[in-house]
N, C-alpha and C. Protein backbone atom coordinates (compact mmCIF):
# COMPACT_ATOMS: atom_id res chain seq x y z
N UNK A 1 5.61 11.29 15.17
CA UNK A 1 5.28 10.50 14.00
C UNK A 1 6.57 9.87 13.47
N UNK A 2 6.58 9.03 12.87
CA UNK A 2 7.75 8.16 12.46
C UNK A 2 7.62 8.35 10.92
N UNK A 3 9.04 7.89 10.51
CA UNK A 3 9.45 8.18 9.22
C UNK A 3 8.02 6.89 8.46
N UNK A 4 7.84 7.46 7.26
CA UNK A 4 7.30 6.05 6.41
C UNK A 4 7.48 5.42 6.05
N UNK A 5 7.15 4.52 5.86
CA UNK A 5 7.84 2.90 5.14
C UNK A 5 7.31 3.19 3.83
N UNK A 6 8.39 3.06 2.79
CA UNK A 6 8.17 2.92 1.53
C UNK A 6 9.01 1.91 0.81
N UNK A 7 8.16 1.88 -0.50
CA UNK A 7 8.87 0.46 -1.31
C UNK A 7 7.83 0.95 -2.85
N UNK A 8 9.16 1.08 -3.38
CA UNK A 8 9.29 0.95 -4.63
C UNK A 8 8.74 -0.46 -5.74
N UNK A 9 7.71 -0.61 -6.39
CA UNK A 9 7.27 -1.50 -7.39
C UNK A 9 7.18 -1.52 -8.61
N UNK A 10 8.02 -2.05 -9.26
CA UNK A 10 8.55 -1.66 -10.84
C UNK A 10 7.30 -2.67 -11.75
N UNK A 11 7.24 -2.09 -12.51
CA UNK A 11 6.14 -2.76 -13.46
C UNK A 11 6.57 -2.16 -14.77
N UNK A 12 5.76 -3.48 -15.77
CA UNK A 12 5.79 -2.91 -17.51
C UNK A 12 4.36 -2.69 -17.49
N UNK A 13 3.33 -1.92 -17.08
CA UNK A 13 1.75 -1.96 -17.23
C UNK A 13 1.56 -0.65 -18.16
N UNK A 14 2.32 0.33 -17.95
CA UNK A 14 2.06 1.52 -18.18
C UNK A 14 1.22 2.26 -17.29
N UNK A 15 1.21 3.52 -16.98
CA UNK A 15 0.37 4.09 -15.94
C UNK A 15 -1.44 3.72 -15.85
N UNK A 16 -1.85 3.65 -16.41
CA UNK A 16 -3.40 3.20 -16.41
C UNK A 16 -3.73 2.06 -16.34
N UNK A 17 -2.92 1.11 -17.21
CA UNK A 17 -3.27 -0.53 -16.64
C UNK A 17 -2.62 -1.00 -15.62
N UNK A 18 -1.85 0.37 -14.52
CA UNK A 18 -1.19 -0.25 -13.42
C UNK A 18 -2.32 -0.07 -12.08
N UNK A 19 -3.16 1.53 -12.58
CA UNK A 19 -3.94 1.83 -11.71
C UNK A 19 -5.31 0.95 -11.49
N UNK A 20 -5.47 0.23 -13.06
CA UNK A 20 -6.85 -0.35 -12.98
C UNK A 20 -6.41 -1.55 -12.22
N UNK A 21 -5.39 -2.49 -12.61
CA UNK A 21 -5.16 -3.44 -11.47
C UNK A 21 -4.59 -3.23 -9.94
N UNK A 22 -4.36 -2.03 -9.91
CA UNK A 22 -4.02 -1.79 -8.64
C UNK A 22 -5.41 -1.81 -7.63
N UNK A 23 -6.51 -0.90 -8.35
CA UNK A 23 -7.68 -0.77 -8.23
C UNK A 23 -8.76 -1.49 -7.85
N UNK A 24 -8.74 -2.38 -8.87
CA UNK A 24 -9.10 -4.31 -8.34
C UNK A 24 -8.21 -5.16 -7.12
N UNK A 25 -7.18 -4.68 -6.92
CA UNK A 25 -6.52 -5.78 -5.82
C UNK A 25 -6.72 -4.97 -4.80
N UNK A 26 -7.35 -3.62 -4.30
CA UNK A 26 -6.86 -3.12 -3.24
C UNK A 26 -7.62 -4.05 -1.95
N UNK A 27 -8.31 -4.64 -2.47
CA UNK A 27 -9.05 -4.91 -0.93
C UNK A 27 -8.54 -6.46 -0.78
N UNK A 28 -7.68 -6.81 -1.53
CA UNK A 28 -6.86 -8.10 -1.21
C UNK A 28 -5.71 -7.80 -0.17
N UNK A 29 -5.70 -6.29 0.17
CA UNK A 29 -4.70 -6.27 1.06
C UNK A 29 -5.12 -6.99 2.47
N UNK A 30 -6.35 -6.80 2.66
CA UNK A 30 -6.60 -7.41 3.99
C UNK A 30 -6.02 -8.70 4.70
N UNK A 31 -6.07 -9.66 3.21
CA UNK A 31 -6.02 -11.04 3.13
C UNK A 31 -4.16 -11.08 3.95
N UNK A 32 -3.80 -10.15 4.18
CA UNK A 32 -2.09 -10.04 4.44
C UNK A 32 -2.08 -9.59 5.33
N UNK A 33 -3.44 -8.91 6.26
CA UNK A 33 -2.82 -8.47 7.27
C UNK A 33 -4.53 -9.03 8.30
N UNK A 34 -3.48 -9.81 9.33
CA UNK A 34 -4.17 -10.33 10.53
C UNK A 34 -5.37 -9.55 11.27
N UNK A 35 -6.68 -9.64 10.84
CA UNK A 35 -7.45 -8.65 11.41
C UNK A 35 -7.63 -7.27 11.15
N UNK A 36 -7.06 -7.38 9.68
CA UNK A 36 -6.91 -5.89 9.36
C UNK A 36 -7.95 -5.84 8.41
N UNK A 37 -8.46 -4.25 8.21
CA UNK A 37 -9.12 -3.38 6.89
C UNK A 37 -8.44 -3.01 6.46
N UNK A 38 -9.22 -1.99 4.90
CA UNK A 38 -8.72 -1.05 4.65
C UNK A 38 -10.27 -0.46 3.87
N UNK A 39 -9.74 0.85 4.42
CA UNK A 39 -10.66 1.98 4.87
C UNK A 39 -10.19 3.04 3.73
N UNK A 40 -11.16 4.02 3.02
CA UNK A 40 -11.28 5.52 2.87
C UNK A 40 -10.38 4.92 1.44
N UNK A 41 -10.35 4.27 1.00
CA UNK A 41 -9.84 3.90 -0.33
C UNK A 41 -10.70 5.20 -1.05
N UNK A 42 -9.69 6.46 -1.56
CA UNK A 42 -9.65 6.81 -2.69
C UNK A 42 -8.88 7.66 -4.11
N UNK A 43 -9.34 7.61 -4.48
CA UNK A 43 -7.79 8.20 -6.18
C UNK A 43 -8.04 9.59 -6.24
N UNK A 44 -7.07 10.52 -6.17
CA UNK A 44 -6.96 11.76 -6.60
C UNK A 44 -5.98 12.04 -7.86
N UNK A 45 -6.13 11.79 -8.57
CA UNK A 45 -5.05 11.59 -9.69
C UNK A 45 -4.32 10.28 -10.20
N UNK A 46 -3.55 10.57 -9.75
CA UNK A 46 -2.27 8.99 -9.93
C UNK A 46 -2.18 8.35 -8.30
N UNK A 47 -2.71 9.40 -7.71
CA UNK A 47 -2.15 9.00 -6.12
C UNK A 47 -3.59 8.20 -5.40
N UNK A 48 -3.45 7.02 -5.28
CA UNK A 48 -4.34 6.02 -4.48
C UNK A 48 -4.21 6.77 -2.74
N UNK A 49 -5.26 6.99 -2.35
CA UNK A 49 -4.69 7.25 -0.49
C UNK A 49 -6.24 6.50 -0.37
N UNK A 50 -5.24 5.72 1.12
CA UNK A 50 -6.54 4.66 1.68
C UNK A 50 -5.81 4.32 3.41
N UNK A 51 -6.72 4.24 4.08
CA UNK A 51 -6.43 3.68 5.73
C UNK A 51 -6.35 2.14 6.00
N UNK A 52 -5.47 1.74 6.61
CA UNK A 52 -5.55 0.48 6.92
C UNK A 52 -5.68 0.24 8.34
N UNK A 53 -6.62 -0.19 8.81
CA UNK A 53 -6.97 -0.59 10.41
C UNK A 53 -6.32 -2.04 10.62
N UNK A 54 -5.41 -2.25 11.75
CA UNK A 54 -5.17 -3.03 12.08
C UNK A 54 -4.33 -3.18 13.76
N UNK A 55 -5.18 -3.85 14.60
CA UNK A 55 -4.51 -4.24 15.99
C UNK A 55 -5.23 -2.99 17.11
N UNK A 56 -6.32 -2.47 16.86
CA UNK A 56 -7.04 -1.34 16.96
C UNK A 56 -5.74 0.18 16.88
N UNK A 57 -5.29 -0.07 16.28
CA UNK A 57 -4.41 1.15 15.31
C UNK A 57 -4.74 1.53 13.54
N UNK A 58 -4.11 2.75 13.42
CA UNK A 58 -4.80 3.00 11.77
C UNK A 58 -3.79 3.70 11.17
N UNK A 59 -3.67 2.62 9.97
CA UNK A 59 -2.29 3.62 9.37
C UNK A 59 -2.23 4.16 7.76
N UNK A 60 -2.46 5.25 7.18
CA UNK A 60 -2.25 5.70 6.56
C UNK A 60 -1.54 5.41 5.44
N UNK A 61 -2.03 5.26 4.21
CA UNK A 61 -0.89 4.81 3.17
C UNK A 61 -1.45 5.37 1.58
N UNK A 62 -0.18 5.57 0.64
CA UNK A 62 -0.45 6.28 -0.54
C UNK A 62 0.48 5.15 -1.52
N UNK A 63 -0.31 5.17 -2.75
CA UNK A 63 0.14 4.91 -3.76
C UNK A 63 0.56 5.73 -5.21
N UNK A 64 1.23 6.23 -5.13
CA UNK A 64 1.65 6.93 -6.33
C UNK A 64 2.35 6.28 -7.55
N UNK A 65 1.14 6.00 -8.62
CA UNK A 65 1.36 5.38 -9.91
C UNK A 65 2.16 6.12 -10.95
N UNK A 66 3.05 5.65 -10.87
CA UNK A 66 4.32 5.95 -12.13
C UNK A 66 4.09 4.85 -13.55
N UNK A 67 4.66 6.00 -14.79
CA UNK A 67 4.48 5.00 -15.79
C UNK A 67 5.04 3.45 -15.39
N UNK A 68 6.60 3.65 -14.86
CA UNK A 68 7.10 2.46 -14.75
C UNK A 68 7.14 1.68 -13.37
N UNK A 69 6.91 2.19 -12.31
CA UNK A 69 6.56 1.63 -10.79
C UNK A 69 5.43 2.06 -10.17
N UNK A 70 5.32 1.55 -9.22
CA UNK A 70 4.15 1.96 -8.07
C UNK A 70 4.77 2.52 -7.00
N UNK A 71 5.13 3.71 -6.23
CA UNK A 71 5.25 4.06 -4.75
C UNK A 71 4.79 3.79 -3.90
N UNK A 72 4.77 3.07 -3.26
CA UNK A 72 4.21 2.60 -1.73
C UNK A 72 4.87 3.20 -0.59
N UNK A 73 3.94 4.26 0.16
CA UNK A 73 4.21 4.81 1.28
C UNK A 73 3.39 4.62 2.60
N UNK A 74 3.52 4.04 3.58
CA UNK A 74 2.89 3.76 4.97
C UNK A 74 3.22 4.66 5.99
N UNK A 75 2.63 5.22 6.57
CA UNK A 75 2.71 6.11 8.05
C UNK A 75 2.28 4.91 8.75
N UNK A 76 3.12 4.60 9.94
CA UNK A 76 2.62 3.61 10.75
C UNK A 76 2.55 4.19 12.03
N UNK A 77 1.47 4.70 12.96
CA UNK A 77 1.45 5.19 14.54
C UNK A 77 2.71 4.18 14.97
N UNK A 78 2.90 5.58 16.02
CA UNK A 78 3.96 4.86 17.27
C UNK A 78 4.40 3.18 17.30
N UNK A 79 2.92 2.55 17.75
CA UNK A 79 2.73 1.45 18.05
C UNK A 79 3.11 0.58 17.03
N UNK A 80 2.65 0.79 16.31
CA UNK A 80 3.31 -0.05 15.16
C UNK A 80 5.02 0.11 14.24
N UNK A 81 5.10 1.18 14.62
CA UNK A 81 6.45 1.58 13.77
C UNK A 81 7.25 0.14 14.21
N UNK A 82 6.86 -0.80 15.17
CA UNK A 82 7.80 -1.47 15.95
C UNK A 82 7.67 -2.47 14.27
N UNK A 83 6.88 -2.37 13.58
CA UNK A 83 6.75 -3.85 12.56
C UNK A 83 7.19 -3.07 11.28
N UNK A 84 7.73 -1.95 11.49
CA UNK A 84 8.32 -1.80 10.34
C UNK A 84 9.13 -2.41 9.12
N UNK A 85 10.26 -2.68 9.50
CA UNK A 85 10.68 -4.23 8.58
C UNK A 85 9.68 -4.85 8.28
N UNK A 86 8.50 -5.88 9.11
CA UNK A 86 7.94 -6.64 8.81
C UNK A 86 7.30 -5.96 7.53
N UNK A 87 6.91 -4.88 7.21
CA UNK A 87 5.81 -4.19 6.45
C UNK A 87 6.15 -3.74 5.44
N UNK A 88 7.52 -3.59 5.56
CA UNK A 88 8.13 -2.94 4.43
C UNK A 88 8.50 -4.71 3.45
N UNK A 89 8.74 -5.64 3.94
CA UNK A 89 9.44 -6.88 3.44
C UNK A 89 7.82 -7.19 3.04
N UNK A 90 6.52 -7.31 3.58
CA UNK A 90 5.28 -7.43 3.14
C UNK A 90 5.22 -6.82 2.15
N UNK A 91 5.13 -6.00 1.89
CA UNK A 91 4.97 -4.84 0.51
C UNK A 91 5.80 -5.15 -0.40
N UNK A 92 6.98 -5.62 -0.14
CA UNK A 92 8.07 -6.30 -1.17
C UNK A 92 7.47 -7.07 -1.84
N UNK A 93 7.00 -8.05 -1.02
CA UNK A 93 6.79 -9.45 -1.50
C UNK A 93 5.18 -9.46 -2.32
N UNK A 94 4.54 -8.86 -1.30
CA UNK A 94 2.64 -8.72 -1.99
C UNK A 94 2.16 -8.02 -2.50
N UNK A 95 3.33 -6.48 -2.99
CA UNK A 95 2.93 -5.78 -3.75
C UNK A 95 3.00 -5.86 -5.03
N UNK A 96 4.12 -6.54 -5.73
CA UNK A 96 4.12 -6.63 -7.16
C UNK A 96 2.83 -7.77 -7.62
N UNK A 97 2.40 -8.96 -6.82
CA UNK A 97 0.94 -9.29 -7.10
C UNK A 97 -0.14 -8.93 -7.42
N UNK A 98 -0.18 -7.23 -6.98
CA UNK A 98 -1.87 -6.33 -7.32
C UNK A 98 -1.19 -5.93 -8.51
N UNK A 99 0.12 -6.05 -9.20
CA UNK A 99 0.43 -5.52 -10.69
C UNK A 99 0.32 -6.58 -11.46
N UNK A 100 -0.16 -8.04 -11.48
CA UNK A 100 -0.12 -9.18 -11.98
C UNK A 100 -1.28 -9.33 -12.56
């Protein structure tokens, strides 16, 4: 298994108006990834965990809502670890949007 890709997302929402818009954008993730889902979307607390299918691979990812950021963590299989950068610079860029 490979290390996770994470990325840090700073926000002024406060913890609950970060989760409710986080909540509403999750299925805009697709729109970012080529042929991809996302699967098993659900909240155990502060922590979002949901699957993302993409390239017939499936990768694992958590959101942990902080008053002042969002945690974004990805497990990417083998196969994909190769787009790491790419995913981590994705999440840069399209994650502070589901806080908008």
């Amino acid at each position: 298994m490979t290390d996770p890709v994470e990325v840090d997302i700073p926000h002024k929402l406060g913890r609950e108006a970060a989760k409710t818009k986080i909540a509403a954008g999750i299925g805009k993730l697709e729109s970012y990834i080529p042929g991809g889902s996302v699967t098993d979307n659900r909240w155990e607390g502060d922590r979002l965990s949901f699957t993302v299918s993409a390239l017939g691979q499936k990768a694992h990812a958590t959101v942990d809502v902080l008053e002042d950021k969002a945690h974004l963590a990805v497990m990417l299989p083998p196969m994909l670890s190769l787009f790491a950068g790419k995913v981590r610079e994705m999440l840069g860029r399209e994650g502070p949007k589901l806080l908008k």
